[in-house]
PDB file of N, CA and C in Angstrom:
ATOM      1  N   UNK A   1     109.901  67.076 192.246  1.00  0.00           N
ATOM      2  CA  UNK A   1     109.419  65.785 191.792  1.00  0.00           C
ATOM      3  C   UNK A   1     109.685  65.633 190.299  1.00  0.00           C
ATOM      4  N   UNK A   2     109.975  64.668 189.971  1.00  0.00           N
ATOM      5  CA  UNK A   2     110.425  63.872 188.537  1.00  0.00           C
ATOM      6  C   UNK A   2     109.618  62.697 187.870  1.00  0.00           C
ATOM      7  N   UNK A   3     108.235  63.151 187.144  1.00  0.00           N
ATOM      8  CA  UNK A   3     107.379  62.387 186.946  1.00  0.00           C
ATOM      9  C   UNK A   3     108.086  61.468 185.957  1.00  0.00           C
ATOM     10  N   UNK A   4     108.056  60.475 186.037  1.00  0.00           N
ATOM     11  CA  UNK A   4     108.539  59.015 185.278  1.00  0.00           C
ATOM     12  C   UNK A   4     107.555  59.247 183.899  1.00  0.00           C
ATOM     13  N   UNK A   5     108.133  58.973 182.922  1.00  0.00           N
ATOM     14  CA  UNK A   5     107.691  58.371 181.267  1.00  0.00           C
ATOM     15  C   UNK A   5     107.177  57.290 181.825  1.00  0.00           C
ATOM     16  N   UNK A   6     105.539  57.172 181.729  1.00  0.00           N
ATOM     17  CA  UNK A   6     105.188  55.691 181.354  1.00  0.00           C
ATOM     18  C   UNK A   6     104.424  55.574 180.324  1.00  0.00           C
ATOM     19  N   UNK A   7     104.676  54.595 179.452  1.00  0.00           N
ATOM     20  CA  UNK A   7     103.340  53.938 178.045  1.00  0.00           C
ATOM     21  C   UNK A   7     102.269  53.217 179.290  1.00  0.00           C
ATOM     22  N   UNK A   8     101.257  54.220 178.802  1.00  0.00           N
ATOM     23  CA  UNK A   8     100.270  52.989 179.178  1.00  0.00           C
ATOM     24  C   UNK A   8      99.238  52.949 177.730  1.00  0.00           C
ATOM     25  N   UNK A   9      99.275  51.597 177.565  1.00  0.00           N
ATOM     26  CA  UNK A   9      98.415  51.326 176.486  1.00  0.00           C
ATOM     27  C   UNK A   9      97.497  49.925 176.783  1.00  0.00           C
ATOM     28  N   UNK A  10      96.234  49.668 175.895  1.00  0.00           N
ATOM     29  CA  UNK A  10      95.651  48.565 175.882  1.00  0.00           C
ATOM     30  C   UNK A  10      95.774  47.621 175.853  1.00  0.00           C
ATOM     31  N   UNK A  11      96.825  47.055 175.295  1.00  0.00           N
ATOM     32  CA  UNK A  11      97.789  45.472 175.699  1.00  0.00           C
ATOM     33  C   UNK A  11      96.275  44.880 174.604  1.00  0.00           C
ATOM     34  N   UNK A  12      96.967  43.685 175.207  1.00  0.00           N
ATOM     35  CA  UNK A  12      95.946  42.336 174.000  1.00  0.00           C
ATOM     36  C   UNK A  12      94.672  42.456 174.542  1.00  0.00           C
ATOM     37  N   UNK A  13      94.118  42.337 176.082  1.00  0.00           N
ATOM     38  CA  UNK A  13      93.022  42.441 176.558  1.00  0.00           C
ATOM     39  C   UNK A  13      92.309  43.434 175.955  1.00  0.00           C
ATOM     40  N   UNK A  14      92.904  44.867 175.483  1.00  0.00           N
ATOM     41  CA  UNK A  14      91.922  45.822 174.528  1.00  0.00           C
ATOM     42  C   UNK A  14      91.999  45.050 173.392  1.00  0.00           C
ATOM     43  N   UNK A  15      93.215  44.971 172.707  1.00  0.00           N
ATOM     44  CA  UNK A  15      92.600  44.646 171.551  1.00  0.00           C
ATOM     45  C   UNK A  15      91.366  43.310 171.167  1.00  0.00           C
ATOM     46  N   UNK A  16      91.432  42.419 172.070  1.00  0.00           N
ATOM     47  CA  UNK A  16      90.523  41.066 172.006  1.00  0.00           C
ATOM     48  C   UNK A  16      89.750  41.983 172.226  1.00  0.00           C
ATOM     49  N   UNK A  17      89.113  42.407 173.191  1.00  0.00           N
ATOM     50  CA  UNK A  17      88.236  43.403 173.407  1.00  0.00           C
ATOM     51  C   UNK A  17      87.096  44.118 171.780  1.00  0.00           C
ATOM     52  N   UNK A  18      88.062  45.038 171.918  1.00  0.00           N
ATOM     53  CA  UNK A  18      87.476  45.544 170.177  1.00  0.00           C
ATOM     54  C   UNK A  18      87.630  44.420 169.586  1.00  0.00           C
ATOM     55  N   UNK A  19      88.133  43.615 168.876  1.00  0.00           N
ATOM     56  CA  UNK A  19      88.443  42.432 168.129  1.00  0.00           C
ATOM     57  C   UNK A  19      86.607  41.509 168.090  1.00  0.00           C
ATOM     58  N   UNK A  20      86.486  41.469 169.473  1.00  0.00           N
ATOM     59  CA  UNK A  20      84.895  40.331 169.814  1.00  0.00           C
ATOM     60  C   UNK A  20      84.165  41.420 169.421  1.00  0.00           C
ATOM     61  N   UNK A  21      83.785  43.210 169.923  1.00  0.00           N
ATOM     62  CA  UNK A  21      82.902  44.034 169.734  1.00  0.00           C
ATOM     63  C   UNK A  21      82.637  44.022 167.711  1.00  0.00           C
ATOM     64  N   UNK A  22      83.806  44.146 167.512  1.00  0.00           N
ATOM     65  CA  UNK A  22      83.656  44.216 165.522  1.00  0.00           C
ATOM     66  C   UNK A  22      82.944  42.821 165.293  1.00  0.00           C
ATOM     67  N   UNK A  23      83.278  41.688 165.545  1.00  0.00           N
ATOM     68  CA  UNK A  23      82.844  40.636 165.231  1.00  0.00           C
ATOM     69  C   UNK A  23      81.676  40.517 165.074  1.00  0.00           C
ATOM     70  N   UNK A  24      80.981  40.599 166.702  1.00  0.00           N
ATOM     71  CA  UNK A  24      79.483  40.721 167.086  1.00  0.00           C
ATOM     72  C   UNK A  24      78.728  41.939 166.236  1.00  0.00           C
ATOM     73  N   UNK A  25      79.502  43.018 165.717  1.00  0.00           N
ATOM     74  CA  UNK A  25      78.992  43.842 165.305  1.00  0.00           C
ATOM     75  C   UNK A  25      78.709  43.327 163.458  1.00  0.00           C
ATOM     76  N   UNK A  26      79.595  42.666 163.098  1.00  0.00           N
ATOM     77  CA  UNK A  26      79.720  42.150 161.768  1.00  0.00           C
ATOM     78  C   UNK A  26      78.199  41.267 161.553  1.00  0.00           C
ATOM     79  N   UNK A  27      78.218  39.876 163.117  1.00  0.00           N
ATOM     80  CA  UNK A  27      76.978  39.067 162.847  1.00  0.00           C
ATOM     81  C   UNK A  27      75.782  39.777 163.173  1.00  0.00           C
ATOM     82  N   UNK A  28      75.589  40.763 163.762  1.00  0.00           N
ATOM     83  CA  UNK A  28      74.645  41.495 163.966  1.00  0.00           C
ATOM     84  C   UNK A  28      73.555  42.499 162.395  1.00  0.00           C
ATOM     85  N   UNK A  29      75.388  43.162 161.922  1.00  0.00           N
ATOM     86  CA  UNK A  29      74.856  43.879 160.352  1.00  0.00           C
ATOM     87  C   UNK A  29      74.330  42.550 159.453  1.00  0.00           C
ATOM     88  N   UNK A  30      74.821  41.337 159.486  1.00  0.00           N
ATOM     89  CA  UNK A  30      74.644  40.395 158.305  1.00  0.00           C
ATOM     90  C   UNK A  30      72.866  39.670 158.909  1.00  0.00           C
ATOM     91  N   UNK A  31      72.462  39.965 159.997  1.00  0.00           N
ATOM     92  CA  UNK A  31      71.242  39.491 160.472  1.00  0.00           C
ATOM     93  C   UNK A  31      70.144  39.888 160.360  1.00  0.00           C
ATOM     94  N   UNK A  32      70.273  41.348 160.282  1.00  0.00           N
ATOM     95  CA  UNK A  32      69.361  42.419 160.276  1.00  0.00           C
ATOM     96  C   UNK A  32      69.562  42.329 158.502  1.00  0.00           C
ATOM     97  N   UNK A  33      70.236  42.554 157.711  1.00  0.00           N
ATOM     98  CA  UNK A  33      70.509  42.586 156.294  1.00  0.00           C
ATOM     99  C   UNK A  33      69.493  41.637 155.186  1.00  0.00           C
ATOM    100  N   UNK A  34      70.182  40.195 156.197  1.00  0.00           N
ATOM    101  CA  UNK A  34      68.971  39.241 155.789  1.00  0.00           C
ATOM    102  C   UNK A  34      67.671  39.335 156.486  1.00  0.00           C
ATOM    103  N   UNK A  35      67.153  39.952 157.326  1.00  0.00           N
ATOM    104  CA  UNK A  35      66.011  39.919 157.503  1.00  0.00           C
ATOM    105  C   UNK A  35      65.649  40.983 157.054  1.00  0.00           C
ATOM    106  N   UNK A  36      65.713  42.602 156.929  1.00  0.00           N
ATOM    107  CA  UNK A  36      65.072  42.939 156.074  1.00  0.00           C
ATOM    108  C   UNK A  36      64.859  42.980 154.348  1.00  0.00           C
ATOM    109  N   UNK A  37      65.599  42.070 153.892  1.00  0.00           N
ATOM    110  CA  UNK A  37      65.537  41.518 152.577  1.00  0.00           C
ATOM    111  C   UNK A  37      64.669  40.503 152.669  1.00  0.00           C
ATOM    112  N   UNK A  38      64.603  39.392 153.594  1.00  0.00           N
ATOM    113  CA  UNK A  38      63.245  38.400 153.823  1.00  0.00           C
ATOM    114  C   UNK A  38      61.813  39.536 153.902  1.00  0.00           C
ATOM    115  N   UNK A  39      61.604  40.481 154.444  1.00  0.00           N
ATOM    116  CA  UNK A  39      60.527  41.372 154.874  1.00  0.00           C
ATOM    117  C   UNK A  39      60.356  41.975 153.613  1.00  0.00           C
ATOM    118  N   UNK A  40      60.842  42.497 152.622  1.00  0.00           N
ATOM    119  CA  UNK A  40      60.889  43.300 151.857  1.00  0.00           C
ATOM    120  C   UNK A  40      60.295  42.127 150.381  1.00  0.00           C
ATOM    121  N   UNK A  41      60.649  40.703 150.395  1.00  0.00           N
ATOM    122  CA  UNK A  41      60.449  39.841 149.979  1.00  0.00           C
ATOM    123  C   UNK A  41      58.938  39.696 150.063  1.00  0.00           C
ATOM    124  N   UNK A  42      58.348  39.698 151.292  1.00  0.00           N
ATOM    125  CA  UNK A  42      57.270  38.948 152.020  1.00  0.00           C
ATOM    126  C   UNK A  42      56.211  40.420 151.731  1.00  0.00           C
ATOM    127  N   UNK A  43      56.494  41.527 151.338  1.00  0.00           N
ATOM    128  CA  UNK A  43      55.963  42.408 151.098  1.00  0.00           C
ATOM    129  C   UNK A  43      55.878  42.531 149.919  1.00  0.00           C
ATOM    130  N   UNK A  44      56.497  42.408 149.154  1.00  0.00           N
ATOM    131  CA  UNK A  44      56.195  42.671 147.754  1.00  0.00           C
ATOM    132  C   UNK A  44      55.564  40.934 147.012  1.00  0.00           C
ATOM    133  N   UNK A  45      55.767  40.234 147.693  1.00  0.00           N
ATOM    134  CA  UNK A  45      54.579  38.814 147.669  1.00  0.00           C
ATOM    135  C   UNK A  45      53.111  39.132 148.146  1.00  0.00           C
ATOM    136  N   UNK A  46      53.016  39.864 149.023  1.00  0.00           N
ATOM    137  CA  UNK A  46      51.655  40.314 149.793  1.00  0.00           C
ATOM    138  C   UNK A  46      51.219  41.382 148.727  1.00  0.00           C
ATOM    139  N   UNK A  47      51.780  42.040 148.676  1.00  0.00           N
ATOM    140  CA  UNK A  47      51.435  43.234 147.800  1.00  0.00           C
ATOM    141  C   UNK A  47      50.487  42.420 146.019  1.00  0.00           C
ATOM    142  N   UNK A  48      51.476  41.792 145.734  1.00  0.00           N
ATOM    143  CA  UNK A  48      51.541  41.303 144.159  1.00  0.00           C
ATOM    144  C   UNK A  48      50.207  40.290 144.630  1.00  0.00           C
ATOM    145  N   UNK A  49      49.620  39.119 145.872  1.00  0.00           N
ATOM    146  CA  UNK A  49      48.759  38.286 145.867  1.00  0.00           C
ATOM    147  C   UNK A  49      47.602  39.388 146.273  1.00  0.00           C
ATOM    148  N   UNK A  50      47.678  40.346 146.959  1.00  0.00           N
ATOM    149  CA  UNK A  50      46.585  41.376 147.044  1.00  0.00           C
ATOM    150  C   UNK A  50      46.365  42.124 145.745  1.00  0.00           C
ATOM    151  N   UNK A  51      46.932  42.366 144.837  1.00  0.00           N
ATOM    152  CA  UNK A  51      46.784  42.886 143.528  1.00  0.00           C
ATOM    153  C   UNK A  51      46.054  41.750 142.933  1.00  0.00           C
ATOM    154  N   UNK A  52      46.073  41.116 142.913  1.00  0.00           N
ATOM    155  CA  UNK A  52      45.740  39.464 142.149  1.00  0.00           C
ATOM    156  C   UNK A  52      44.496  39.698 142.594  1.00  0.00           C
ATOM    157  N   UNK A  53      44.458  39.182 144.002  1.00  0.00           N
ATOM    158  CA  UNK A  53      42.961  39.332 144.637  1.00  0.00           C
ATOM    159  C   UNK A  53      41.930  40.089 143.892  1.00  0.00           C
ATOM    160  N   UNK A  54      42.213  41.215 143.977  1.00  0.00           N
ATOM    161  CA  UNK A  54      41.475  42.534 144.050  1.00  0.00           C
ATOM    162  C   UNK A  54      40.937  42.343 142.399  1.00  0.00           C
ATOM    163  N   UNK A  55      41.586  42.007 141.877  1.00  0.00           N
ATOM    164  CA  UNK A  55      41.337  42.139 139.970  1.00  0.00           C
ATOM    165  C   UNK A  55      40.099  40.698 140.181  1.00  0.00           C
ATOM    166  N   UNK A  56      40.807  39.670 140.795  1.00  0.00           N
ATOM    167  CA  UNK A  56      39.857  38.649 140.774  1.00  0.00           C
ATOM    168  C   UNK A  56      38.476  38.794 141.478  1.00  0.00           C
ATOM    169  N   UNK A  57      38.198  39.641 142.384  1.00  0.00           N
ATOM    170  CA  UNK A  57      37.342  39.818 143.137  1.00  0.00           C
ATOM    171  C   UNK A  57      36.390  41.069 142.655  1.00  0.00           C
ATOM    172  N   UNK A  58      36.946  41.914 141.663  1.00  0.00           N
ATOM    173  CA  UNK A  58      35.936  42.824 141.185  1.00  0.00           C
ATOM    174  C   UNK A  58      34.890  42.152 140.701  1.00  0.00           C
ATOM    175  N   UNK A  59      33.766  43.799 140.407  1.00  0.00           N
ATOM    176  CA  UNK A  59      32.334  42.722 140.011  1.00  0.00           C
ATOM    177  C   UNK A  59      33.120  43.094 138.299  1.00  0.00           C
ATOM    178  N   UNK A  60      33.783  44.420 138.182  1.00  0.00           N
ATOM    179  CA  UNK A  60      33.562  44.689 136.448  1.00  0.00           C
ATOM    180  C   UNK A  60      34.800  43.285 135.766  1.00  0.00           C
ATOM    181  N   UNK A  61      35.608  42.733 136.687  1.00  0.00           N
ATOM    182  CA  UNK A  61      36.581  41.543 136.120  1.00  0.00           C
ATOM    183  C   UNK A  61      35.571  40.501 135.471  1.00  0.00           C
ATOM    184  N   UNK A  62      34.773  40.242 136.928  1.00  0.00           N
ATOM    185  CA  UNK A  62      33.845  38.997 136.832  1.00  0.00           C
ATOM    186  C   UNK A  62      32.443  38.971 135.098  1.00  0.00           C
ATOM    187  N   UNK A  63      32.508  40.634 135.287  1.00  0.00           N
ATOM    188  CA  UNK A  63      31.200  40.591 134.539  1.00  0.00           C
ATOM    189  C   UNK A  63      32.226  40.444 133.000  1.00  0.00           C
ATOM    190  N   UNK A  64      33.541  40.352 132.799  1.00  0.00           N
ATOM    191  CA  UNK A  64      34.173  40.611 131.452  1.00  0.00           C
ATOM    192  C   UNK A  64      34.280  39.363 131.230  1.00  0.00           C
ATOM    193  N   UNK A  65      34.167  38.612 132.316  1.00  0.00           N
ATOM    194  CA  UNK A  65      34.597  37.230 132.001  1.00  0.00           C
ATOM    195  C   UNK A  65      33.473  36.255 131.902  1.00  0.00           C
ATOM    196  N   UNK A  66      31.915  36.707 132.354  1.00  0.00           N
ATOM    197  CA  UNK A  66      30.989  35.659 132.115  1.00  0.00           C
ATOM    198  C   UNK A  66      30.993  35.290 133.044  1.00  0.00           C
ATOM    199  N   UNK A  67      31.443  35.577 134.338  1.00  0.00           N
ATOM    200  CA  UNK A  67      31.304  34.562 135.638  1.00  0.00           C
ATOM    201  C   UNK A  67      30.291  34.662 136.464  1.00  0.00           C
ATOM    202  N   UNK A  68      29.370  34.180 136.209  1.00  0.00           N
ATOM    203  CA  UNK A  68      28.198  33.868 137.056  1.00  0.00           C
ATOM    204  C   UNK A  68      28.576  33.544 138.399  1.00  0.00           C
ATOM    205  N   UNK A  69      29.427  33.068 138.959  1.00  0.00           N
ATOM    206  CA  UNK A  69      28.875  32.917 140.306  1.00  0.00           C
ATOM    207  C   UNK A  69      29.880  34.057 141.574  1.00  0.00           C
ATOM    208  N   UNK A  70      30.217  35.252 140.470  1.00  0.00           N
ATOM    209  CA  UNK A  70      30.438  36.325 140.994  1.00  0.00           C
ATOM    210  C   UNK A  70      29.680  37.389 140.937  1.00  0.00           C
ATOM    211  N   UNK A  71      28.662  37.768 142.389  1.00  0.00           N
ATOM    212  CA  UNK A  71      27.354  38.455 141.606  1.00  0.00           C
ATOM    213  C   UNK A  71      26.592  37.690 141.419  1.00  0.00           C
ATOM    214  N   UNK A  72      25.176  38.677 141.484  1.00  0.00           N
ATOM    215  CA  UNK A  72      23.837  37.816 141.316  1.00  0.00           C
ATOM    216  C   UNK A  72      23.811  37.100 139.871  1.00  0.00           C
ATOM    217  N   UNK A  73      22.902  36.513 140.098  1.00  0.00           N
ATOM    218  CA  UNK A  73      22.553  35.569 138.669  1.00  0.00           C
ATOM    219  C   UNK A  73      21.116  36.516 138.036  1.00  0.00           C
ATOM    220  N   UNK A  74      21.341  36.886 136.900  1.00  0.00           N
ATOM    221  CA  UNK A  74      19.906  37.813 136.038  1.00  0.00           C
ATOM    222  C   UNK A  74      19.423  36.880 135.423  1.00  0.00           C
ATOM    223  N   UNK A  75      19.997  35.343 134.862  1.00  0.00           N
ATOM    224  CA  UNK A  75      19.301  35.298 134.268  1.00  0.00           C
ATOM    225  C   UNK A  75      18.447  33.661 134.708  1.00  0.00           C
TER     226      UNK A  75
END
């Protein structure tokens, strides 16, 4: 027996193939990218209005500032 030379290769159908997989893979990295940059955003906003809070809501802030209606009233 005299096995025949054949090319077998992927033709266009592979390459479209990989071609759509990179693509989808491209809008996929750019989705996730922007959303954890939105999250990372939305965290360090939470973070910075909970810091805020917390200073505003002490009693020793309130008592530096004269604010009576943080805390009982003495007088």
């Amino acid at each position: 027996m005299n096995p025949e030379s054949v090319d077998v290769t992927a033709g266009l159908g592979g390459f479209l193939a990989f071609f759509l997989l990179a693509v989808a893979l491209y809008f996929l990295m750019r989705n996730m990218n922007v959303r954890l940059r939105r999250m990372s955003y939305r965290e360090e906003q939470e973070a910075a209005a909970a810091e805020g809070q917390s200073t505003q809501d002490s009693p020793d802030s309130a008592a530096q500032r004269g604010d009576s209606s943080q805390g009982p009233d003495l007088g």
